[in-house]
N, C-alpha and C. Protein backbone atom coordinates (compact mmCIF):
# COMPACT_ATOMS: atom_id res chain seq x y z
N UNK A 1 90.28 121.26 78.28
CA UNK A 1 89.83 120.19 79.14
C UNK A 1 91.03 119.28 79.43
N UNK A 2 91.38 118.97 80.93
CA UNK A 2 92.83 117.76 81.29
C UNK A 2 91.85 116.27 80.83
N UNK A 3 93.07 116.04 80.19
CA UNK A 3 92.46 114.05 80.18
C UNK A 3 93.31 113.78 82.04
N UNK A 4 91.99 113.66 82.76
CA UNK A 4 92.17 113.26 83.58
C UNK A 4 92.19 111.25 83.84
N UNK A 5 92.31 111.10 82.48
CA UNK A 5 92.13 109.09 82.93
C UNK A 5 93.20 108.58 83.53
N UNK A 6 94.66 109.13 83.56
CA UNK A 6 95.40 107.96 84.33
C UNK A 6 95.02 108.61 85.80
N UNK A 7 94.97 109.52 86.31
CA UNK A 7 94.13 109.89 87.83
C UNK A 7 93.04 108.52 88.22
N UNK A 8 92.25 109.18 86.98
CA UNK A 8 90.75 108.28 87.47
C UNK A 8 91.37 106.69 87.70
N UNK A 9 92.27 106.09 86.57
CA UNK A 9 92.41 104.71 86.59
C UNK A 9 93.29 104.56 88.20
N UNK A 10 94.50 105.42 88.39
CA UNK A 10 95.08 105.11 89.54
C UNK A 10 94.15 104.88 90.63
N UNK A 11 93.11 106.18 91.22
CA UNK A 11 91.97 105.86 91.75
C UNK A 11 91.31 105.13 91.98
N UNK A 12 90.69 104.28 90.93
CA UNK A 12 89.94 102.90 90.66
C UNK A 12 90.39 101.82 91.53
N UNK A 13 91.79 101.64 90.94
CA UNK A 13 92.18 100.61 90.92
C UNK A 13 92.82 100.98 92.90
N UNK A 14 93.16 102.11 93.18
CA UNK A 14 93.30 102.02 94.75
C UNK A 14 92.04 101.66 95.65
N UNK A 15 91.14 101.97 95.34
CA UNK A 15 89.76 101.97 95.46
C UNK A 15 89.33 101.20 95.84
N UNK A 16 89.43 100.16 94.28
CA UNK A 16 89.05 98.67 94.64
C UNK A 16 89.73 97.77 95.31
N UNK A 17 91.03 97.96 95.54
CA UNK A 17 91.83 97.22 96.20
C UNK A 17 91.29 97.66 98.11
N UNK A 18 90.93 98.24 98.01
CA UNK A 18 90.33 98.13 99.64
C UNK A 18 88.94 97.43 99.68
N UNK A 19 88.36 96.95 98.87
CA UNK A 19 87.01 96.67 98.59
C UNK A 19 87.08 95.03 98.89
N UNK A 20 86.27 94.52 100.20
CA UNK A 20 86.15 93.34 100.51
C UNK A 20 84.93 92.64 101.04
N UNK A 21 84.83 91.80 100.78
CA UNK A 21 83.22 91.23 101.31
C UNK A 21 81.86 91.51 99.91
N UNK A 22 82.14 91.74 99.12
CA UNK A 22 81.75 92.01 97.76
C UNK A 22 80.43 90.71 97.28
N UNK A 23 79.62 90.64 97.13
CA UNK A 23 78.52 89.94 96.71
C UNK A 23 77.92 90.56 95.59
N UNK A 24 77.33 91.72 95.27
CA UNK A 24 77.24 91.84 93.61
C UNK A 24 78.11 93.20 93.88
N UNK A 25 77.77 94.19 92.56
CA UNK A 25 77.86 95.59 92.07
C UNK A 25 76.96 96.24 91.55
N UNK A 26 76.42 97.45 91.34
CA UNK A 26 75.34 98.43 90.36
C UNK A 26 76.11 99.37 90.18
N UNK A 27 76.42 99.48 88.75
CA UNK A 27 77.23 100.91 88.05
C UNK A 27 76.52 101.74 87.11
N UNK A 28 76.69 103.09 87.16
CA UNK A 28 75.83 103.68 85.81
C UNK A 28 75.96 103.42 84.77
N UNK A 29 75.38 103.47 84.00
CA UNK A 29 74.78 103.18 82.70
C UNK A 29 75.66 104.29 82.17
N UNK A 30 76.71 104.16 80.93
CA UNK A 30 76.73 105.63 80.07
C UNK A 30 77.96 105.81 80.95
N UNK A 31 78.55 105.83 81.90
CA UNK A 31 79.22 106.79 82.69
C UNK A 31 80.89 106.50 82.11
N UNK A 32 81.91 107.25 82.02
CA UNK A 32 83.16 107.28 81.66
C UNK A 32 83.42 106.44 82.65
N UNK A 33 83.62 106.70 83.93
CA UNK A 33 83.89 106.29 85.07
C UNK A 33 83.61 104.54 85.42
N UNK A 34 82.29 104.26 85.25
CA UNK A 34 81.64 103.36 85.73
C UNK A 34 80.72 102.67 84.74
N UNK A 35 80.44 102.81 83.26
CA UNK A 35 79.69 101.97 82.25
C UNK A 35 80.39 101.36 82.52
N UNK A 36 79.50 99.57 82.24
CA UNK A 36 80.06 98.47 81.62
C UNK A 36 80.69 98.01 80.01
N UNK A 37 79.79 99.07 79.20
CA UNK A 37 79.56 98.66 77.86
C UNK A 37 79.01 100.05 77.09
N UNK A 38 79.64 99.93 75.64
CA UNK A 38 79.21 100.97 74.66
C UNK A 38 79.60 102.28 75.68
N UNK A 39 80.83 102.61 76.32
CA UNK A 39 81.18 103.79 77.06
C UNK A 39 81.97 104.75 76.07
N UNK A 40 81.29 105.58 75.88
CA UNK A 40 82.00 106.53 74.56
C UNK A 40 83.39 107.25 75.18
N UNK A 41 83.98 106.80 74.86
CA UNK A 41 85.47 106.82 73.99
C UNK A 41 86.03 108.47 73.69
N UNK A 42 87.17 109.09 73.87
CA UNK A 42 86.97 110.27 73.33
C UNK A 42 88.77 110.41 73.62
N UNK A 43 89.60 110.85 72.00
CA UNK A 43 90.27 111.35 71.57
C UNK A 43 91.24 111.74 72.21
N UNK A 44 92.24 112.46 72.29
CA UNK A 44 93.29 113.34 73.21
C UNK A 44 93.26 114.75 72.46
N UNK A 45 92.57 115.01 71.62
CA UNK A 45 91.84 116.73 71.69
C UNK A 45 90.72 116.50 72.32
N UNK A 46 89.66 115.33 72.45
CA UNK A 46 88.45 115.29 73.44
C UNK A 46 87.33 115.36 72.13
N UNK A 47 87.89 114.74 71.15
CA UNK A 47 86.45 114.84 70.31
C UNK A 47 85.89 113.35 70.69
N UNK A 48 84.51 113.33 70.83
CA UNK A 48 83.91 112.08 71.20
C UNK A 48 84.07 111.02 69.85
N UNK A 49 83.97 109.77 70.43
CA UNK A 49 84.46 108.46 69.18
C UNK A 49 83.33 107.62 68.86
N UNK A 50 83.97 105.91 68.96
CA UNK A 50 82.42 105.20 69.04
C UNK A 50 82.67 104.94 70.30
N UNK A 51 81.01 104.70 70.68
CA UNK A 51 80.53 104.02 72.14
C UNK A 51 81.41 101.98 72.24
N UNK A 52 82.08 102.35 72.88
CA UNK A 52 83.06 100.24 72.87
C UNK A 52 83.86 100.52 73.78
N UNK A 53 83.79 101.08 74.74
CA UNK A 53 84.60 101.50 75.60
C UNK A 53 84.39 100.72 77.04
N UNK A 54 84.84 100.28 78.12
CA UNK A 54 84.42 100.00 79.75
C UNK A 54 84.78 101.44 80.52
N UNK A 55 84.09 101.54 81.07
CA UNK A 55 84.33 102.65 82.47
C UNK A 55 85.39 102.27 83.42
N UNK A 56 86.10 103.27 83.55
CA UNK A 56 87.54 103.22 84.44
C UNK A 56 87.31 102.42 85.44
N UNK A 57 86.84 102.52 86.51
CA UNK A 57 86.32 101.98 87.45
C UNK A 57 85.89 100.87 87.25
N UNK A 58 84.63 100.31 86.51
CA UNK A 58 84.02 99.14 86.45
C UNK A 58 85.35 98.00 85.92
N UNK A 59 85.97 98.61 84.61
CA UNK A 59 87.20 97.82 84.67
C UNK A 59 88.14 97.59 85.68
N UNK A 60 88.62 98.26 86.80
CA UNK A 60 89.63 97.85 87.92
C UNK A 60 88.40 96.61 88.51
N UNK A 61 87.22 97.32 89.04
CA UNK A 61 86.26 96.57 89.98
C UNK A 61 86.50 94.92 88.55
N UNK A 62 85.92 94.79 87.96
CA UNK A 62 86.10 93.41 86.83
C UNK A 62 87.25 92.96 87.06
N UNK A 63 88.44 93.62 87.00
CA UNK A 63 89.59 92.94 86.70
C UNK A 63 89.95 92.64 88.12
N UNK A 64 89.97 93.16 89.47
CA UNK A 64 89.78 92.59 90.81
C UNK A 64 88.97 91.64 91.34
N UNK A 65 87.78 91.59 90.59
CA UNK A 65 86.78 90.30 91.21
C UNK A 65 85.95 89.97 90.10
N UNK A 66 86.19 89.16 89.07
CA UNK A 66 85.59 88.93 88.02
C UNK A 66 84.70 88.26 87.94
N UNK A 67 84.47 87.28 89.12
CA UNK A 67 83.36 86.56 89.84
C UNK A 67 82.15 87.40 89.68
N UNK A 68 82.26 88.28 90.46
CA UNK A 68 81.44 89.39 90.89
C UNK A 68 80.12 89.76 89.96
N UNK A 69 78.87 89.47 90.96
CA UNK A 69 78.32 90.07 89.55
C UNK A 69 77.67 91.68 90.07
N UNK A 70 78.07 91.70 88.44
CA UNK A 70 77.60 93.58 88.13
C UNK A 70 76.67 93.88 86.79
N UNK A 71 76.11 94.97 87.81
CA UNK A 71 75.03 95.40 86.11
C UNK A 71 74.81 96.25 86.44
N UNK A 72 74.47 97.30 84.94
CA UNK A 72 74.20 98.80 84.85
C UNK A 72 72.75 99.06 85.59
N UNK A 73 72.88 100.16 86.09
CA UNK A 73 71.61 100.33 86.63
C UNK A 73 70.29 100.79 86.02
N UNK A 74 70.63 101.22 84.89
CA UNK A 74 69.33 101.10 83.81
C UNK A 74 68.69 99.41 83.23
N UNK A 75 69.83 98.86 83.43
CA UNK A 75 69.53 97.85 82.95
C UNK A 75 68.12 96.65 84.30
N UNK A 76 68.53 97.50 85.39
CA UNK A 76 67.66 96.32 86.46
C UNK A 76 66.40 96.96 86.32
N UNK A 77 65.77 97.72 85.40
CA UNK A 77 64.34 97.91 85.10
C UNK A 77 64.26 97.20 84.42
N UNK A 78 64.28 96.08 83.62
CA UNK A 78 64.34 95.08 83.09
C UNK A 78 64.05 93.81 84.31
N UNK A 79 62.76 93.59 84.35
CA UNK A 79 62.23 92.21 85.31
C UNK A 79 63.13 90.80 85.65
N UNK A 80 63.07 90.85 84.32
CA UNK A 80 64.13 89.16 84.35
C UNK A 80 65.61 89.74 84.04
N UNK A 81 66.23 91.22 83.96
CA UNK A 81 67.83 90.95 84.46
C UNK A 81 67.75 91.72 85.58
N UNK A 82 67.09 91.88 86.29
CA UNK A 82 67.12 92.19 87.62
C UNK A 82 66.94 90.97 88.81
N UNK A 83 65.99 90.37 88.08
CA UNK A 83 65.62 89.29 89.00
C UNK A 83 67.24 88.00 88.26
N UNK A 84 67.77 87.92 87.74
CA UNK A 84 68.93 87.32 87.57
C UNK A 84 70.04 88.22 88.19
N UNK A 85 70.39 89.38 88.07
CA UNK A 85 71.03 90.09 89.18
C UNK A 85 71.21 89.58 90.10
N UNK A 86 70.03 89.51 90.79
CA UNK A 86 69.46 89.08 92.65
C UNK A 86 70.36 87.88 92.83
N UNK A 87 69.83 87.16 91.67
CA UNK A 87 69.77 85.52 91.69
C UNK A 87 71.24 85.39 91.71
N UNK A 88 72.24 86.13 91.40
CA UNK A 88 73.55 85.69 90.91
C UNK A 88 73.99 86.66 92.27
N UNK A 89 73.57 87.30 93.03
CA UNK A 89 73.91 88.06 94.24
C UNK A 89 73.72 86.86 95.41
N UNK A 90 72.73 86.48 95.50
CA UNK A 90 72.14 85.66 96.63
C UNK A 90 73.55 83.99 96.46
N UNK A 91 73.59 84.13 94.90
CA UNK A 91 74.34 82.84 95.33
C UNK A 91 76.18 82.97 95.58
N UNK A 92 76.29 84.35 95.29
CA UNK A 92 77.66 84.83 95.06
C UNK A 92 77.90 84.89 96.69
N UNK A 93 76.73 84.88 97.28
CA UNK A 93 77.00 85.29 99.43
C UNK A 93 77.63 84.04 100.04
């Protein structure tokens, strides 16, 4: 398996740098790429670690607009952090 992360991070971070007009974000849940939180972690033979990790992506997107609000998308089945989502979208416009 290639550790493809400095790709993915170069990516990200080109990515987000074209990214303008921004009012919230929704990233997956779990994803290498795109978790916010508890993103499992894994070795340079590729054995998996602990979950404390950020997703490549969600970190460039954070570290470009930290304002910004973002949340996992498992997480907006949750009534009241969805409806705070909104709430922090509507005022971020």
């Amino acid at each position: 398996m290639d550790d493809v992360t400095e790709k993915m991070a170069d990516f990200a971070t080109n990515y987000v740098s074209g990214l303008d007009g921004l009012t919230g974000f929704i990233v997956c849940a779990k994803s290498p790429s795109c978790g916010m939180e508890r993103v499992r972690l894994y070795d340079v033979k590729g054995n998996p670690g602990r979950k404390e990790g950020v997703g490549t992506f969600t970190k460039a997107l954070l570290e470009k607009f930290p304002w910004l609000p973002v949340e996992e998308d498992g997480r907006l089945h949750d009534p009241m952090l969805r409806e705070n989502f909104v709430e922090r979208v509507f005022r971020t416009a």
